[in-house]
N, C-alpha and C. Protein backbone atom coordinates (compact mmCIF):
# COMPACT_ATOMS: atom_id res chain seq x y z
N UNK A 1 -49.92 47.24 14.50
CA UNK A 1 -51.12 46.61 15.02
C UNK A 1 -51.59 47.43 16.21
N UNK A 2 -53.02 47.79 16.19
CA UNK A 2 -53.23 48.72 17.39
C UNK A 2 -53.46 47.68 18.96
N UNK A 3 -53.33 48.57 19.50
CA UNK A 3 -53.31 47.99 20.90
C UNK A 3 -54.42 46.92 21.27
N UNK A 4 -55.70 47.57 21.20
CA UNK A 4 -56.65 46.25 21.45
C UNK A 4 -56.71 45.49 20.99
N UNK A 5 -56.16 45.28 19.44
CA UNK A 5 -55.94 44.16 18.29
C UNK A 5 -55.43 43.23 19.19
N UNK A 6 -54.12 43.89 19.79
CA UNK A 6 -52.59 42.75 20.01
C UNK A 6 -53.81 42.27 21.14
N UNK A 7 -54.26 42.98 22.18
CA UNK A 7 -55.08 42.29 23.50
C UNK A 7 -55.57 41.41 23.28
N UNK A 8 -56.83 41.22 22.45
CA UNK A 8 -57.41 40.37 21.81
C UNK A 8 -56.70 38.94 20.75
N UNK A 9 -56.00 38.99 20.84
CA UNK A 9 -55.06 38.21 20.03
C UNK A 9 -54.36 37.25 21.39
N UNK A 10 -53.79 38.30 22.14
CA UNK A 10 -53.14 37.29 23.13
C UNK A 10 -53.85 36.88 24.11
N UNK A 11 -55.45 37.26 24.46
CA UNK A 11 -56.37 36.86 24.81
C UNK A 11 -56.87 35.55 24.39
N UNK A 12 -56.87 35.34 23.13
CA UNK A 12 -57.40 34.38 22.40
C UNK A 12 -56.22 33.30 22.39
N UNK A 13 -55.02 33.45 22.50
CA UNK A 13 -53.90 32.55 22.33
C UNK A 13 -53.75 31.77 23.23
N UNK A 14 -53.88 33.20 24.75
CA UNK A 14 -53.49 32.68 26.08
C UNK A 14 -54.30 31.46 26.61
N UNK A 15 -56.13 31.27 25.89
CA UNK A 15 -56.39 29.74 26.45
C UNK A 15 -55.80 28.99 25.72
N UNK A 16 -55.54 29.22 24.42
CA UNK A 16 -55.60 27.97 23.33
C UNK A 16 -53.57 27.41 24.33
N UNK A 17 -52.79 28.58 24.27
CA UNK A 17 -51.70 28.04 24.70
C UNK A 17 -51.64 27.05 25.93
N UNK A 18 -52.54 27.35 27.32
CA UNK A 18 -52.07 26.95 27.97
C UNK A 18 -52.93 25.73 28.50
N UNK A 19 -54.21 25.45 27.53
CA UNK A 19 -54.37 23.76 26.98
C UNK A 19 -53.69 23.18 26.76
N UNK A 20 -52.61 23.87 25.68
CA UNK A 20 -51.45 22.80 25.10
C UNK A 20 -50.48 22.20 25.85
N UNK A 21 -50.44 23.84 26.52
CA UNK A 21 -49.08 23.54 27.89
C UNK A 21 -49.61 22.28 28.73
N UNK A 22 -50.80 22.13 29.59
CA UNK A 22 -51.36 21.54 30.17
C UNK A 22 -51.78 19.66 29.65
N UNK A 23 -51.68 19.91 28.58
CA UNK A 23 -51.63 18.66 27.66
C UNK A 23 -50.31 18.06 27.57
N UNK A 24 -49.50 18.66 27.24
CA UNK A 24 -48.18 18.01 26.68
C UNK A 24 -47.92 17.89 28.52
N UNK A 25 -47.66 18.86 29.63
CA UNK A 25 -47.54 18.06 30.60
C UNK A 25 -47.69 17.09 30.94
N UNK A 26 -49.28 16.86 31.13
CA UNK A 26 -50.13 15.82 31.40
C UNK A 26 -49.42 14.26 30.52
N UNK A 27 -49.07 14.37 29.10
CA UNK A 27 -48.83 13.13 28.47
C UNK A 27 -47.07 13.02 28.76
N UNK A 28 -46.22 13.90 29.56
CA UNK A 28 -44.95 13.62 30.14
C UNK A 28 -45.11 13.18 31.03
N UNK A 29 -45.81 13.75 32.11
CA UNK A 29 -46.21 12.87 33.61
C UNK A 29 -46.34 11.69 33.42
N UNK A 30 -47.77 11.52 32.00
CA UNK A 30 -48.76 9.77 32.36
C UNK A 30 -49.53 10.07 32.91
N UNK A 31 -50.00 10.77 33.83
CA UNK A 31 -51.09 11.11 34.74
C UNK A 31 -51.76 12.60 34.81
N UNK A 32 -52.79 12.37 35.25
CA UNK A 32 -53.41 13.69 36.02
C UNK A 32 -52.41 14.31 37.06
N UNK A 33 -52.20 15.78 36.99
CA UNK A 33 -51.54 15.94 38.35
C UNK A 33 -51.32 15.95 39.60
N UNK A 34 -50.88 15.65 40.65
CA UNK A 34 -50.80 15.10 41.59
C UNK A 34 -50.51 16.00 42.90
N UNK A 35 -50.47 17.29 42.58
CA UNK A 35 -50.31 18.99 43.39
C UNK A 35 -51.71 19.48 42.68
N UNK A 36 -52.25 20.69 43.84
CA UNK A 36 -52.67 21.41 42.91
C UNK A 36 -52.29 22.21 42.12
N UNK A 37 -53.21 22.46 41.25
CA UNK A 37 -52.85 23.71 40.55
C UNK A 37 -51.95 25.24 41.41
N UNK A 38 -51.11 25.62 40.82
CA UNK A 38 -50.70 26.92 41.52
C UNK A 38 -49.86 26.43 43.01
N UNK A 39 -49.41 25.27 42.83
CA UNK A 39 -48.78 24.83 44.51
C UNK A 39 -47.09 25.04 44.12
N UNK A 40 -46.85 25.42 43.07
CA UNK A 40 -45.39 25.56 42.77
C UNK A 40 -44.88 26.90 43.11
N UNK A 41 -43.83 27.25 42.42
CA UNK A 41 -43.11 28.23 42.79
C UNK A 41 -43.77 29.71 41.55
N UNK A 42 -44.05 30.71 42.31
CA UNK A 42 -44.91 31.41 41.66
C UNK A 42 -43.95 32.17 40.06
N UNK A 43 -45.57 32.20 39.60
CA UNK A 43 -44.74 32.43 37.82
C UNK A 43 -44.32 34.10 37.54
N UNK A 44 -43.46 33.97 36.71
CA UNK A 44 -42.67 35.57 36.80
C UNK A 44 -43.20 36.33 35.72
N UNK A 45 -43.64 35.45 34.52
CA UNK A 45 -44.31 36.58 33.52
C UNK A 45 -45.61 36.15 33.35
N UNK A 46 -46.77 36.81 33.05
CA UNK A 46 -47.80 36.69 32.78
C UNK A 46 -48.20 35.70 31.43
N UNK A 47 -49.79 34.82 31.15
CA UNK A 47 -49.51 33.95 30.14
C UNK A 47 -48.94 35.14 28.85
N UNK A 48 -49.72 36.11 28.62
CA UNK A 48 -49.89 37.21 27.55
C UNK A 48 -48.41 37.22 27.37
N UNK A 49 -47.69 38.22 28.38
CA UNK A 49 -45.71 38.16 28.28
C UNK A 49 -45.17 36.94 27.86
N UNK A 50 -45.86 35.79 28.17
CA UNK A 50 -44.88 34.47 28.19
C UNK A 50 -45.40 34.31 26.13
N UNK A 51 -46.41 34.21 25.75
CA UNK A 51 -46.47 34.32 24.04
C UNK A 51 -45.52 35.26 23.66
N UNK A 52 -45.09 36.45 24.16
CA UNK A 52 -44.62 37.38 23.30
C UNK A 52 -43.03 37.02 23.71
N UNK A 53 -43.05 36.59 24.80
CA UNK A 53 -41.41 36.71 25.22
C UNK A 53 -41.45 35.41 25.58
N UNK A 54 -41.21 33.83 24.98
CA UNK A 54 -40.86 32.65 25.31
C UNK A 54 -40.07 32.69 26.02
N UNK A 55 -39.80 31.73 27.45
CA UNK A 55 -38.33 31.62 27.79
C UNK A 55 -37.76 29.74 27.38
């Protein structure tokens, strides 16, 4: 797969994923969140790395 392919691919994943992420949170909480966004402990792989390399 050439390079801009994969970009575009994990471009396109990276919103759809982290709706989901943001969803399934949201219905574990019960609530809207209650920090802001980004008030946690900072993230180590990028969304793009985190599709290709789950932890």
């Amino acid at each position: 797969m050439p390079r801009q392919q994969l970009d575009e691919l994990a471009a396109e994943m990276t919103e759809f994923q982290a709706a989901q992420r943001e969803q399934t949170r949201r219905a574990r909480r019960g609530a809207e969140r209650r920090r802001a966004a980004g008030a946690g402990p900072p993230i180590k792989l990028a969304d793009a790395d985190r599709e290709l390399f789950p932890t």
